[in-house]
Protein backbone atom coordinates (compact mmCIF):
# COMPACT_ATOMS: atom_id res chain seq x y z
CA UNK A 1 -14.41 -18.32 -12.39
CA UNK A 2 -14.34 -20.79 -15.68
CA UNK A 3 -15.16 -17.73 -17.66
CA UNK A 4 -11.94 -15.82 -16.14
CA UNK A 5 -9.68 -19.01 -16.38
CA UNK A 6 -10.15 -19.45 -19.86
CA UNK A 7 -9.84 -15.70 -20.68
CA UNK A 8 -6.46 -15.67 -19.33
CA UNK A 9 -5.44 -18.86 -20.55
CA UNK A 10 -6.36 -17.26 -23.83
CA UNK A 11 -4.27 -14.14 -23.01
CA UNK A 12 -0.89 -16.72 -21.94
CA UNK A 13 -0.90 -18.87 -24.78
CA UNK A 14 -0.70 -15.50 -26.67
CA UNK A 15 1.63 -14.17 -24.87
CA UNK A 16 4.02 -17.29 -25.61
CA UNK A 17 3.90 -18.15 -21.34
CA UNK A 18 3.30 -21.81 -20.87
CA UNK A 19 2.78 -24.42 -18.09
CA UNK A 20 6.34 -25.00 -17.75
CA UNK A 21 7.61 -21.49 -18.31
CA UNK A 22 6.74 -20.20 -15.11
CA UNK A 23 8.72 -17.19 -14.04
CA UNK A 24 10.34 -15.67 -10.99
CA UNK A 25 8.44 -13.08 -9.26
CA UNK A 26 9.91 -9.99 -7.26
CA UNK A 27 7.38 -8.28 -5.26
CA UNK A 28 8.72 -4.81 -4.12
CA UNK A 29 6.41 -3.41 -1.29
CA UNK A 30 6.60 0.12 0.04
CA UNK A 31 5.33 1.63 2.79
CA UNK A 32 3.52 4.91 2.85
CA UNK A 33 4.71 5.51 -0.75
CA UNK A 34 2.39 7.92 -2.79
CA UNK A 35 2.17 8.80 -6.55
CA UNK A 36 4.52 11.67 -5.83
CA UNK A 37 7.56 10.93 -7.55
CA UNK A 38 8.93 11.74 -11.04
CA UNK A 39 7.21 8.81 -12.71
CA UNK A 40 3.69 9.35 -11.73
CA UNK A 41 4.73 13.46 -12.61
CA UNK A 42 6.56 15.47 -9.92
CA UNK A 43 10.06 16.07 -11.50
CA UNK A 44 11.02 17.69 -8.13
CA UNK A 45 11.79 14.43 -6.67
CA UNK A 46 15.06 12.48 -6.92
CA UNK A 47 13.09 8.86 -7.92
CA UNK A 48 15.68 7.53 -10.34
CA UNK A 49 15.32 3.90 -10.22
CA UNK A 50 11.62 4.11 -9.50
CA UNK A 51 11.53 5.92 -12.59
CA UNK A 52 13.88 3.23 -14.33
CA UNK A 53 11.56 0.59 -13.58
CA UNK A 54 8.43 2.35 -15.00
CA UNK A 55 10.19 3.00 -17.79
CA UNK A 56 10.93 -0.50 -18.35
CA UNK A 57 6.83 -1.53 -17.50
CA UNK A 58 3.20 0.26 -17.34
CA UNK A 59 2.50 2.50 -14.65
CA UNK A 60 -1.04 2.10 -13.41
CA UNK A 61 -2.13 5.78 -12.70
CA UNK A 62 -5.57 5.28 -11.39
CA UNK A 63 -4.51 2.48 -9.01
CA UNK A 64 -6.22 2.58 -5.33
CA UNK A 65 -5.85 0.60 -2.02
CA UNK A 66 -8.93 -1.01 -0.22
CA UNK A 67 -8.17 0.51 3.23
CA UNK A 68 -5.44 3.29 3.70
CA UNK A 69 -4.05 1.75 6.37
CA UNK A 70 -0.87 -0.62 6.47
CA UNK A 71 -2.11 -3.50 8.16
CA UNK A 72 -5.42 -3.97 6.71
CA UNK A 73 -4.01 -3.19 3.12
CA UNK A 74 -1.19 -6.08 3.34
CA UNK A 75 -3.96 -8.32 3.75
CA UNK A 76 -6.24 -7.32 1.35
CA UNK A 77 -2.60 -7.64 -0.93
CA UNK A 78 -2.05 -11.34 0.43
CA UNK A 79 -5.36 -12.65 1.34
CA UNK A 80 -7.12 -11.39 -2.13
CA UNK A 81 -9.76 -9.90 -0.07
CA UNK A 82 -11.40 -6.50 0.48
CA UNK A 83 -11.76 -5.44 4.42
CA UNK A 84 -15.43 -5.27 3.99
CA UNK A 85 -14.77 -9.11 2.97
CA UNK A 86 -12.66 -9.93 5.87
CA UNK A 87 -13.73 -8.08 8.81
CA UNK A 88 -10.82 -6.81 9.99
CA UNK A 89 -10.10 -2.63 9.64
CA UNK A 90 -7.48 -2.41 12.18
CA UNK A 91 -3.69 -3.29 12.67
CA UNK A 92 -3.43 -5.32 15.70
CA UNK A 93 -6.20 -8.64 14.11
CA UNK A 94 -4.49 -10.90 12.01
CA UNK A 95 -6.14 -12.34 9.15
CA UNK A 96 -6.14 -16.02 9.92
CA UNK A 97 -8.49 -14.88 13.34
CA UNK A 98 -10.89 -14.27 10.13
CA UNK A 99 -10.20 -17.21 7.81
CA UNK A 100 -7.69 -19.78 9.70
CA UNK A 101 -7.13 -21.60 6.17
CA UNK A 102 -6.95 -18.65 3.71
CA UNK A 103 -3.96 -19.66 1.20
CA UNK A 104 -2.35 -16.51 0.76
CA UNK A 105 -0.54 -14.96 -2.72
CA UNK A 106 2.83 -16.44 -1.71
CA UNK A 107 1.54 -19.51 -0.21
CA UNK A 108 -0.37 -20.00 -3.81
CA UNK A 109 3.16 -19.61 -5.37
CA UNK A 110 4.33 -22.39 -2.98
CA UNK A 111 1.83 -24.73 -4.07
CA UNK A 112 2.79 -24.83 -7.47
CA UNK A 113 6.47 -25.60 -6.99
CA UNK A 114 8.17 -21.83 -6.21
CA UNK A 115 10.96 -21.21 -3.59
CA UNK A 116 8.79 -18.28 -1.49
CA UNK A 117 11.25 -16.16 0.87
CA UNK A 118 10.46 -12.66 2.21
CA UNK A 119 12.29 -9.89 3.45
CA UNK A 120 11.47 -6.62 5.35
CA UNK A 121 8.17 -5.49 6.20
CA UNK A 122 5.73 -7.15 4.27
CA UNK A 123 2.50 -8.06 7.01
CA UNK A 124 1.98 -5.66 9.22
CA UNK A 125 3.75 -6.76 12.48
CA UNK A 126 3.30 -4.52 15.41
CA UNK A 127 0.61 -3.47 17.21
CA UNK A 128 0.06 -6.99 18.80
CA UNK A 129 0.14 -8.54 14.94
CA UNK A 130 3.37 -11.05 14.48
CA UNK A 131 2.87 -12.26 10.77
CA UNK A 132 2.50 -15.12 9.08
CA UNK A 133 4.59 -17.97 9.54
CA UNK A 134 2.83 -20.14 6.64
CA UNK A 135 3.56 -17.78 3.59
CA UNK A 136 7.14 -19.02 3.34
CA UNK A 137 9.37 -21.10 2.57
CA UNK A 138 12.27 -20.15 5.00
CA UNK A 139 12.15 -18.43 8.22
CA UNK A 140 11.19 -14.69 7.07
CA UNK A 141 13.38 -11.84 7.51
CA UNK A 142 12.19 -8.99 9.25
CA UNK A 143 13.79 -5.70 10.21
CA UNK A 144 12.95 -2.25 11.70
CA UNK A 145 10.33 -0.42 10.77
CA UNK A 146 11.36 2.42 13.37
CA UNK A 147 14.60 2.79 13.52
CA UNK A 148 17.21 5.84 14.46
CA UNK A 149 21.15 5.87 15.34
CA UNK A 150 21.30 9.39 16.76
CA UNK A 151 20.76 9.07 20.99
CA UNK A 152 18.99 12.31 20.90
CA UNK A 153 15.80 11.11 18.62
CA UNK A 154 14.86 8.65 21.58
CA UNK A 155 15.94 9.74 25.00
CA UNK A 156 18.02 6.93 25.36
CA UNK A 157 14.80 4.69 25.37
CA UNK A 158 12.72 2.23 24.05
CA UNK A 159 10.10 5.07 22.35
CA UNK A 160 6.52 4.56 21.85
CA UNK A 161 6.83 3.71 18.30
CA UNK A 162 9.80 1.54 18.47
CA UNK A 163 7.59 -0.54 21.44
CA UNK A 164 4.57 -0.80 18.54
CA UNK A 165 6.51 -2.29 15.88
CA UNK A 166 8.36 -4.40 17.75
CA UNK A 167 5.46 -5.77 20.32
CA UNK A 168 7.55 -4.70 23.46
CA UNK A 169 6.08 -2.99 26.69
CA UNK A 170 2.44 -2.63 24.86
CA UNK A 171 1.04 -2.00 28.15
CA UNK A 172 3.48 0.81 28.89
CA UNK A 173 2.95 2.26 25.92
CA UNK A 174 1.76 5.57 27.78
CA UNK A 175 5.04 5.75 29.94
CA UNK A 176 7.17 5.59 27.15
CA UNK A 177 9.21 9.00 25.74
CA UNK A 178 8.09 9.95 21.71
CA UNK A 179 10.94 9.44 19.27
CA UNK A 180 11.70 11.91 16.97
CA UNK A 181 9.83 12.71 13.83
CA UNK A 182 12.92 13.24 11.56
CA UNK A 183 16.69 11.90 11.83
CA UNK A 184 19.55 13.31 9.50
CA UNK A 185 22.32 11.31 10.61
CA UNK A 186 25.91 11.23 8.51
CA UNK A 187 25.69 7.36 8.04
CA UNK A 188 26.11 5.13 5.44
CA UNK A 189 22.67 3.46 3.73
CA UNK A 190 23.25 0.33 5.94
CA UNK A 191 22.75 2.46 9.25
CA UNK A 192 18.93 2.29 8.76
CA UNK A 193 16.99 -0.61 7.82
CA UNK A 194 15.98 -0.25 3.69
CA UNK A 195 20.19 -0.30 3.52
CA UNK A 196 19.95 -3.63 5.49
CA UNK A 197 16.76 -5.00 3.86
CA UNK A 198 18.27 -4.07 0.07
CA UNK A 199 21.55 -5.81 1.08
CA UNK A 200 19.74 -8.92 2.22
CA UNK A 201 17.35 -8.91 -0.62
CA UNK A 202 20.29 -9.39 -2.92
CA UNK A 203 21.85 -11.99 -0.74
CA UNK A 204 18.57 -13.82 -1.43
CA UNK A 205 18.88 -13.34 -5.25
CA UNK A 206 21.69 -14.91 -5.25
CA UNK A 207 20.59 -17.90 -3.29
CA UNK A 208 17.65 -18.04 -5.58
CA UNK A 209 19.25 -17.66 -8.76
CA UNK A 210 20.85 -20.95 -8.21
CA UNK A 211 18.51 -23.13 -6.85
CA UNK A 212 16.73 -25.38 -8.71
CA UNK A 213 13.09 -24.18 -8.25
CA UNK A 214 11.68 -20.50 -9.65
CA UNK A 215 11.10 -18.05 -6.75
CA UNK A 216 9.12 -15.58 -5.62
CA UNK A 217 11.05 -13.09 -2.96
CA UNK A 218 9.04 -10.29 -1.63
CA UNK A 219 10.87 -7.61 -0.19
CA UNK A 220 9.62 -4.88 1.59
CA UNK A 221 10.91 -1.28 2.28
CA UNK A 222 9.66 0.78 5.30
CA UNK A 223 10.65 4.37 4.20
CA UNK A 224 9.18 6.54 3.82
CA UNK A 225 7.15 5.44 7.22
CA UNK A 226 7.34 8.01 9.78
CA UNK A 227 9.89 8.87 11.34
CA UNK A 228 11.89 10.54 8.25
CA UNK A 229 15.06 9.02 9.43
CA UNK A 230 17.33 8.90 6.11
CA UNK A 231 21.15 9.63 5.43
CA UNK A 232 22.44 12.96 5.24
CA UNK A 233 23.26 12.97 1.78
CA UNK A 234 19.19 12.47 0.71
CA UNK A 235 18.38 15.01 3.09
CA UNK A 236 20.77 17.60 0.70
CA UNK A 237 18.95 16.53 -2.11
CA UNK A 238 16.12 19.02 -0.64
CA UNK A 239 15.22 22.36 0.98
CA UNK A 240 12.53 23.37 3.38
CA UNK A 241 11.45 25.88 0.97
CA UNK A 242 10.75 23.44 -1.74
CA UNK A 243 7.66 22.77 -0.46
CA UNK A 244 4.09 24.30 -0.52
CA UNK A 245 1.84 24.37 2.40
CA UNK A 246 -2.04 22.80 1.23
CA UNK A 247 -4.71 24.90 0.10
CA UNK A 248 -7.39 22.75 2.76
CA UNK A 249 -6.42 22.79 6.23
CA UNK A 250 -9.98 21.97 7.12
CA UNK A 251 -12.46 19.34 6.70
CA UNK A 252 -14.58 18.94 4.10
CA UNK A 253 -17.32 21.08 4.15
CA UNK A 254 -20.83 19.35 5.56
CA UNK A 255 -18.95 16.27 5.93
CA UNK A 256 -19.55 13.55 9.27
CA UNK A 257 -17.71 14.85 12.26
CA UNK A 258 -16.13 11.39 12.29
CA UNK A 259 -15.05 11.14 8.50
CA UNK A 260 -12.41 12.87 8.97
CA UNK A 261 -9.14 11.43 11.30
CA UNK A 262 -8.10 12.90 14.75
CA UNK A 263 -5.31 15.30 14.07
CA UNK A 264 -3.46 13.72 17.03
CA UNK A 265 -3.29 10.15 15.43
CA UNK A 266 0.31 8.96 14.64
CA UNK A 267 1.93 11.88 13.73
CA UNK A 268 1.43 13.60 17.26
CA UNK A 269 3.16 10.18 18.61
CA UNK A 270 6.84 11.93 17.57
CA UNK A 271 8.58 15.19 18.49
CA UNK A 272 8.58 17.85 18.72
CA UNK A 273 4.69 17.19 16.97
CA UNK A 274 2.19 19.84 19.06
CA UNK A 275 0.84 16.92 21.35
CA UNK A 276 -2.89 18.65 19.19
CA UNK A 277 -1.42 17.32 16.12
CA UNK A 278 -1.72 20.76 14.66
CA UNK A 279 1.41 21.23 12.33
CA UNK A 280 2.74 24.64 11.91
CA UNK A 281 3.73 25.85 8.54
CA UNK A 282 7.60 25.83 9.30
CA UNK A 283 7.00 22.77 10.64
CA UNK A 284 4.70 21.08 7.68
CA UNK A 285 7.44 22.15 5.24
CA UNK A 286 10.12 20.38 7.28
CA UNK A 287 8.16 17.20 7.54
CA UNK A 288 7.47 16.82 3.65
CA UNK A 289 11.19 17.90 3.18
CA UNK A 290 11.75 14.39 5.55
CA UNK A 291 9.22 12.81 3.58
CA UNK A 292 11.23 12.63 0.66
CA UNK A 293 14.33 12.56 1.46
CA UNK A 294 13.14 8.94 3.01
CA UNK A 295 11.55 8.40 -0.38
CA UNK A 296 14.94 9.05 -2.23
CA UNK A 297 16.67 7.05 0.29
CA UNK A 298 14.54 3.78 -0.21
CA UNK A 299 14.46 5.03 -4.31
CA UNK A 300 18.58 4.02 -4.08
CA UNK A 301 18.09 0.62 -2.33
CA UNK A 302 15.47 -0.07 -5.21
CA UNK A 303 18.01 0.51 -7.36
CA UNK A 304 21.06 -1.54 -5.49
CA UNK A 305 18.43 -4.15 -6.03
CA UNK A 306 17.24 -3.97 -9.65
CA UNK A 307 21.15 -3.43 -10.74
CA UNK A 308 21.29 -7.34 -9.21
CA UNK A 309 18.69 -8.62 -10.73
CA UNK A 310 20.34 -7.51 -14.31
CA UNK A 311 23.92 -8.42 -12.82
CA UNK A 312 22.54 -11.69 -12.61
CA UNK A 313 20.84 -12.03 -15.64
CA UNK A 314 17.44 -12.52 -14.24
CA UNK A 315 15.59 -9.41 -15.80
CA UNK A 316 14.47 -11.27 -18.70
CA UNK A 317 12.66 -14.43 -16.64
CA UNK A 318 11.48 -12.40 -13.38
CA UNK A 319 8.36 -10.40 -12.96
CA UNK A 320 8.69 -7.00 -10.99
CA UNK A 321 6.05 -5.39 -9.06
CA UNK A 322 5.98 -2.34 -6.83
CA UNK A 323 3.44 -1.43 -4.63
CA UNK A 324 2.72 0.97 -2.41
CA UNK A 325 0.59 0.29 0.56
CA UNK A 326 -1.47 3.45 0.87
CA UNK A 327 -1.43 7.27 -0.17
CA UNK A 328 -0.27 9.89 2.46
CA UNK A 329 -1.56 13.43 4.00
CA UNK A 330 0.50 16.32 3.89
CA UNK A 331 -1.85 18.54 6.12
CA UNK A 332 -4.83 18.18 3.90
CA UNK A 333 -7.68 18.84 5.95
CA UNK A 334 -5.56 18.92 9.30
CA UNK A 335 -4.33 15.22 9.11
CA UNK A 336 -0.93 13.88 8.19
CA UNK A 337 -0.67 10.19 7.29
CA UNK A 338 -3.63 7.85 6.80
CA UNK A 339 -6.59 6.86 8.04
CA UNK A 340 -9.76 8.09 5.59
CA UNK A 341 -11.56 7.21 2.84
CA UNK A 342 -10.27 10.70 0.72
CA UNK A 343 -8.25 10.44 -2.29
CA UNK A 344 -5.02 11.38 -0.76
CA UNK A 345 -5.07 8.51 1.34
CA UNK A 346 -6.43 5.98 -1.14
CA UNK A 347 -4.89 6.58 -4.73
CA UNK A 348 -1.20 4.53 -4.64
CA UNK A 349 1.66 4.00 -6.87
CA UNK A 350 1.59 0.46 -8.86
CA UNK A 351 4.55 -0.48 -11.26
CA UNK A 352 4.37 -3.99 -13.30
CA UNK A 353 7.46 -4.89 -15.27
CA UNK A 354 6.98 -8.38 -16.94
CA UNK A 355 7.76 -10.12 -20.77
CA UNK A 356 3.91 -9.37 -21.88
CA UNK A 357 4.29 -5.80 -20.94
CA UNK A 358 5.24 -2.84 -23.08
CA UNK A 359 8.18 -0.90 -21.74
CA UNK A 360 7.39 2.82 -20.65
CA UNK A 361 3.91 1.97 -20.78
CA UNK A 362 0.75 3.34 -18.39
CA UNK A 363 -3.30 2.90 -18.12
CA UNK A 364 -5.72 5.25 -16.50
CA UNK A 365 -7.72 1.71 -15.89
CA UNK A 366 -9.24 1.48 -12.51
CA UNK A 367 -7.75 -0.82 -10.55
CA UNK A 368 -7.23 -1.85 -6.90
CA UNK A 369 -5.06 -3.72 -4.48
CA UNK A 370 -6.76 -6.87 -4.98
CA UNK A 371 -6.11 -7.26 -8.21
CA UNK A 372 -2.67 -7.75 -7.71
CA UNK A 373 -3.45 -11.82 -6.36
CA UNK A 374 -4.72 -13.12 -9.64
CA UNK A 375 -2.38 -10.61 -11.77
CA UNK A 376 1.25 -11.97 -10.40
CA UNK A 377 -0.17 -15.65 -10.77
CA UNK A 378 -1.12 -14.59 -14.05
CA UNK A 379 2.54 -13.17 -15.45
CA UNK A 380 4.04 -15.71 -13.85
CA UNK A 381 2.19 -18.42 -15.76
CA UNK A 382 0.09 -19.99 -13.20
CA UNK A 383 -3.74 -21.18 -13.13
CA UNK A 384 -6.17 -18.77 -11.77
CA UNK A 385 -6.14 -19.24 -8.54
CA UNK A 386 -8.65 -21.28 -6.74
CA UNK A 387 -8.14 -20.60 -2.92
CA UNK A 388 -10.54 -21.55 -0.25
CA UNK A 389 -11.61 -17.63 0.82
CA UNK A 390 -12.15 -17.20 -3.16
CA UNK A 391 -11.15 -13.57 -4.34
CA UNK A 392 -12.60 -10.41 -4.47
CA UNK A 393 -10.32 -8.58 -7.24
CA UNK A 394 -9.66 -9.74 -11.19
CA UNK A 395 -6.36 -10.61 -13.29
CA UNK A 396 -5.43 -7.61 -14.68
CA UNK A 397 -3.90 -9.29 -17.32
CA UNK A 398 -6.05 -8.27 -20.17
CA UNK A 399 -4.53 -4.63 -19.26
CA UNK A 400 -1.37 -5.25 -19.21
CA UNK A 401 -1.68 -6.82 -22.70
CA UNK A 402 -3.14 -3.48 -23.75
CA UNK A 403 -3.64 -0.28 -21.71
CA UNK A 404 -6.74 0.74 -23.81
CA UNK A 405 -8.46 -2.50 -21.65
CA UNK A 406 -10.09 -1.69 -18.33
CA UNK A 407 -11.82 -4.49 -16.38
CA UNK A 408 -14.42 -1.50 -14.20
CA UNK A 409 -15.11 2.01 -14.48
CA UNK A 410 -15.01 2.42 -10.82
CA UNK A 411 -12.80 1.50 -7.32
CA UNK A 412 -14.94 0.31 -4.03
CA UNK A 413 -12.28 0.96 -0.13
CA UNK A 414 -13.36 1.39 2.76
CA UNK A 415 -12.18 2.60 5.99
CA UNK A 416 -14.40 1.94 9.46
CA UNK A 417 -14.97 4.80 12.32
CA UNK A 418 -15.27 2.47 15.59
CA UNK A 419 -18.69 0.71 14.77
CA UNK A 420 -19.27 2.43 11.48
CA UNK A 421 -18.01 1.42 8.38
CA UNK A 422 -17.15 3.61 5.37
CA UNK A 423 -17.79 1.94 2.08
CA UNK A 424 -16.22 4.39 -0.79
CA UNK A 425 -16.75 4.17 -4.62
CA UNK A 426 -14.70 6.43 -6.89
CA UNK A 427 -15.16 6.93 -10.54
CA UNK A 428 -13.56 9.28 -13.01
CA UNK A 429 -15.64 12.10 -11.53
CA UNK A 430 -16.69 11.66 -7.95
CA UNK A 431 -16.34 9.59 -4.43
CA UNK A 432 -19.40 9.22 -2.69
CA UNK A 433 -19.19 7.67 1.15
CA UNK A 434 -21.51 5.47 2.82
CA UNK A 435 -21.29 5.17 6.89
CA UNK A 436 -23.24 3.12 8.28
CA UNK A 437 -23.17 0.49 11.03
CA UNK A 438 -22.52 -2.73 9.14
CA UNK A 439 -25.56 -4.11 8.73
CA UNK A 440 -27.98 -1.63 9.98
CA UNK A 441 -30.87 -0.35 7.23
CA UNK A 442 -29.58 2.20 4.23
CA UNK A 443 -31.70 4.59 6.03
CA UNK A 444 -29.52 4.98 8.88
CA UNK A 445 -26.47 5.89 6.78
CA UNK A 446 -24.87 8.82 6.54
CA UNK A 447 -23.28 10.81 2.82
CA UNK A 448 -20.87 12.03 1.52
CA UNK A 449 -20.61 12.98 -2.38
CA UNK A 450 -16.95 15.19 -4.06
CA UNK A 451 -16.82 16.33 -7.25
CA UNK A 452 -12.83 16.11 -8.63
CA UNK A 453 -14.35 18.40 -11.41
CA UNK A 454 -14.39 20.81 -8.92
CA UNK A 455 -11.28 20.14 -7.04
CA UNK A 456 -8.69 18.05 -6.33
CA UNK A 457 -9.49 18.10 -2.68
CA UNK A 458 -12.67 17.36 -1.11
CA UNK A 459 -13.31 21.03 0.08
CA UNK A 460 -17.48 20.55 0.53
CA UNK A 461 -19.63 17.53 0.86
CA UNK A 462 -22.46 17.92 -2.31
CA UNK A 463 -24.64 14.86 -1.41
CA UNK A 464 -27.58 16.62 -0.27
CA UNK A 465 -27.67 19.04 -3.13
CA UNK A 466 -26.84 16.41 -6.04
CA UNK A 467 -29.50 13.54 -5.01
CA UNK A 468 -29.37 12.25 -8.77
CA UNK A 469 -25.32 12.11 -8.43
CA UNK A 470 -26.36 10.21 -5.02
CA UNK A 471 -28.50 7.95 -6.23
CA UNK A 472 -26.14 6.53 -9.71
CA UNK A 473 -23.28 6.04 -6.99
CA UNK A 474 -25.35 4.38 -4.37
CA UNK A 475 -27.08 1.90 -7.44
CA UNK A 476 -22.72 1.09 -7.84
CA UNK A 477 -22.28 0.27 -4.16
CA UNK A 478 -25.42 -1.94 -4.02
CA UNK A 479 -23.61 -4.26 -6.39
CA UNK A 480 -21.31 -5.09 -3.16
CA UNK A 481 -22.08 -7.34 0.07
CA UNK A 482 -22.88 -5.59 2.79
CA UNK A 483 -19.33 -4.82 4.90
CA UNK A 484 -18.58 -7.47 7.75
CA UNK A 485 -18.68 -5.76 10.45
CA UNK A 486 -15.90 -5.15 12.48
CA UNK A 487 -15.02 -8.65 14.26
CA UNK A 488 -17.14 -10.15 12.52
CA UNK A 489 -17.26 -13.63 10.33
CA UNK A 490 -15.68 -13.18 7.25
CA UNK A 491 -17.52 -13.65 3.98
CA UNK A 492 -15.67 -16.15 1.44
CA UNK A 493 -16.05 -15.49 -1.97
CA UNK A 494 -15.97 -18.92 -3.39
C-alpha cells in the first residue's frame, strides 16, 4: 500500500494535479454494453458520441469485468472488490450483508469534501436488492430499467420483468404475463428512461456546476438491457439483414455440463422468446437488430450529456469515465445475455477521458473492473484510498500516463454454478476455468483450457490434452485466495 501511494503521488505531482486541485468526476455506467461499437472497431454501428469521447481519451481494449453479471459487477465497481472477495455471485444479496461498513468509491469521494449525487441505474436494484442509501449525498435518482409505452408489449400488466426491477409481486412472479422482447414505438427520447435519465443528469450539472464543492455525479444508462425498447428513428438506423448469425451454436466442446448457462435464462422471460430459449435465425437477427438500435439510442443521450458538460465549461476540470457492466451473447453457444465465464460475456468497453490522458489514445493493458476504485481517486487527485474492506484492483494511473505501461499480464472473474465457483484467468493467449466447490481440495475441480490462437470462440475444451498449458495457468490462479463461497464471510483485503 505505501509502495502504491507513493508511486502515484509520484505520477500526480507530474502530472501538475495537486491536493487542492481536485477535479469533478462523471462516471457514465452502461448496462449490457459490449466492445461492439465503432470505437472499439465495428463501423456498422451508429456510436457517435461514444466515439467522440474515445477520441478525446484512451480506450482500454483488453478491459474485463469480474463477474458478467449486473449486480455482482456494480459491486465489484463500488466496493473495490472481486466476487471471490465478497461472497456474493448473485443479484438479489447486497453487499453490506457481506461487509456492513465497506466505504464505497462514491462514499470515498464524500469523505474528502465532493458533492456525490447519482442518477439512473447504478446498483443493481431488483431482484429483492434496493441500493445503497449511504453512497450519496442527496436522495438518489432512480428510473426504469424495464420500461415500454406501447399496451401491446405487456398485456396491460405488471410483466415479469417490470415486477423484478421494481421489487413488486416477487412472489407472483410465475403468474405474471412476459413483456415483450423489442418495442419500436414513434416517441420522442424522453418516452423511455435513458431520455429521462440524460435530461436529469444535466439538470444535476447544472446544480453542480455552481455549488461550492467539486462533484462526482454518476449516471447510469439501462439500454441496451433487454427489452430493445428504443425510438423509431434508431430502429431505421438498421436492418434485419445487417446481421450475421454465430458460427457456435453449441457448447464448447468437452466442457462441464454446467459451464455453460441455461438457454432459458432471461431471454426466454420476453416474447415471443421459444419458452426453450432456442432463438431462431429470423429471430436472432431481429434481436441484435434491437440490440443496437438501444445502443444508438443511449449513444445520443451520451451525447445530450457530454454537449453540457462543454456548454458549461466543465470539460477541462471533470474526469469522464464509461463503463460497461458486462459483455453480451448473441447466440454463441445457445445463450443470449450473460451469465459465464467465456470471453463474450467478460471482455467490456472502458473509456477514461481526464487532463493526464492523451486524446485518441488506447492500451491493450490488462485490466479489470476493480481497477476503476483507485484509478478515479487517482485522476481526480485524491490519496490512495484506504477503506476498511481494503481493495483488490490497482490505480491504473501509471497507464494512463503511458499506454506502453501495464500493471499484469493477465485478468482473474469468476462466475459461480449453484455451489461451485468458477475462478477464470485470461492472458493474451488462453482462459483456463477452475470449478470447484469453494474450498474443497484442487483435486476435486473440474477444467477448462481455450486457445484464442485457435479461435475467437471457445469451440473445444483443450485442458486434458495441453497439461503443460494447464499447469502455467493453474501456478497464475494459485496466486489468488481461495473464492468465498457463496454466502459466505467476506475476505477484507486490508
Amino acid at each position: 500500500m505505501k509502495r502504491n501511494f507513493v508511486l502515484t503521488a509520484l505520477l500526480l505531482c507530474a502530472a501538475g494535479v495537486s491536493a487542492g486541485g481536485q477535479k469533478n468526476v462523471l462516471m457514465i455506467l452502461v448496462d449490457d454494453l459490449k466492445p461492439e461499437f465503432g470505437a472499439y472497431g465495428n463501423e456498422q454501428i451508429l456510436s457517435p458520441n461514444l466515439d467522440r469521447l474515445s477520441a478525446r481519451g484512451m480506450r482500454f481494449d483488453r478491459a474485463y469485468c469480474n463477474q458478467a453479471v449486473c449486480g455482482p459487477s456494480r459491486n465489484n465497481l463500488m466496493v473495490g472488490l472481486r466476487s471471490t472477495s465478497l461472497g456474493i455471485y448473485s443479484l438479489s444479496r447486497e453487499f453490506r450483508s457481506a461487509i456492513p461498513d465497506a466505504v464505497t468509491l462514491p462514499q470515498y469521494f464524500m469523505q474528502n469534501g465532493y458533492e456525490v449525487e447519482g442518477v439512473g441505474k447504478i446498483y443493481h436494484i431488483g431482484h429483492g436488492n434496493y441500493g445503497d442509501d449511504a453512497s450519496w449525498s442527496v436522495p438518489f435518482h432512480p428510473d426504469k430499467v424495464v420500461d415500454y409505452v406501447l399496451e401491446e408489449s405487456t398485456e396491460g400488466r405488471l410483466t415479469r420483468e417490470e415486477a423484478y426491477f421494481t421489487n413488486q409481486s416477487l412472489g407472483d412472479i410465475g403468474r405474471l404475463p412476459r413483456g415483450a422482447a423489442w418495442e419500436c414505438a414513434d416517441v420522442d427520447d424522453e418516452a423511455y428512461a435513458d431520455g429521462r435519465i440524460a435530461s436529469e443528469g444535466i439538470r444535476r450539472l447544472n446544480k453542480l456546476k455552481d455549488g461550492d464543492k467539486p462533484f462526482f455525479l454518476a449516471v447510469g444508462f439501462v439500454k441496451p438491457h433487454l427489452p430493445f425498447c428504443a425510438p423509431k428513428k434508431y430502429w431505421d438506423l438498421y436492418e434485419d439483414s445487417d446481421f450475421k448469425i454465430t458460427e457456435r451454436k453449441t457448447p464448447p466442446e468437452g466442457a462441464p455440463p454446467y459451464a455453460c448457462k441455461d438457454p432459458r435464462i432471461e431471454i426466454a422471460n420476453f416474447k415471443p422468446i421459444p419458452d426453450d430459449g432456442n432463438v431462431p435465425d429470423d429471430m436472432a437477427r431481429h434481436l441484435q437488430h434491437g440490440y443496437f438500435a438501444a445502443l444508438s439510442y443511449m449513444d445520443a443521450q451520451l451525447g445530450r450529456l457530454f454537449d453540457e458538460v462543454e456548454r458549461l465549461g466543465l470539460a477541462e476540470d471533470t474526469v469522464i469515465m464509461v463503463w460497461g457492466d458486462h459483455g453480451w451473447h448473441f447466440g454463441d453457444h445457445g445463450s443470449w445475455t450473460k451469465h459465464t465465464n467465456y470471453e463474450q460475456d467478460n471482455h467490456i468497453p472502458l473509456i477514461f477521458v481526464a487532463p493526464q490522458v492523451k486524446p485518441g489514445s488506447s492500451t491493450k493493458a490488462f485490466v479489470e473492473t476493480v481497477d476503476i476504485y483507485p484509478t478515479l481517486a487517482a485522476l481526480a487527485g485524491l490519496d490512495a484510498p484506504d477503506v476498511p474492506q481494503g481493495l483488490d484492483g490497482e490505480s491504473l494511473l501509471p497507464i494512463l500516463e503511458n499506454p506502453e505501461m501495464s500493471i499484469r499480464d493477465h485478468v482473474y472473474h469468476s462466475y459461480a454454478r449453484g455451489n461451485r465457483v468458477g475462478r477464470a484467468i485470461r492472458t493474451d493467449r488462453y482462459r483456463m476455468v477452475e470449478w470447484k466447490v469453494a474450498g474443497a481440495p484442487e483435486s476435486d475441480a473440474e477444467y477448462e483450457l481455450y486457445d484464442y490462437r485457435s479461435s475467437a470462440l471457445e469451440k473445444k475444451n483443450i485442458a486434458d490434452s495441453n497439461p503443460e498449458i494447464l499447469k502455467e495457468m493453474k501456478a497464475i490462479l494459485a496466486k489468488y485466495p481461495e473464492a468465498v463461497a457463496p454466502g459466505g464471510q467476506a475476505r477484507r483485503n486490508r
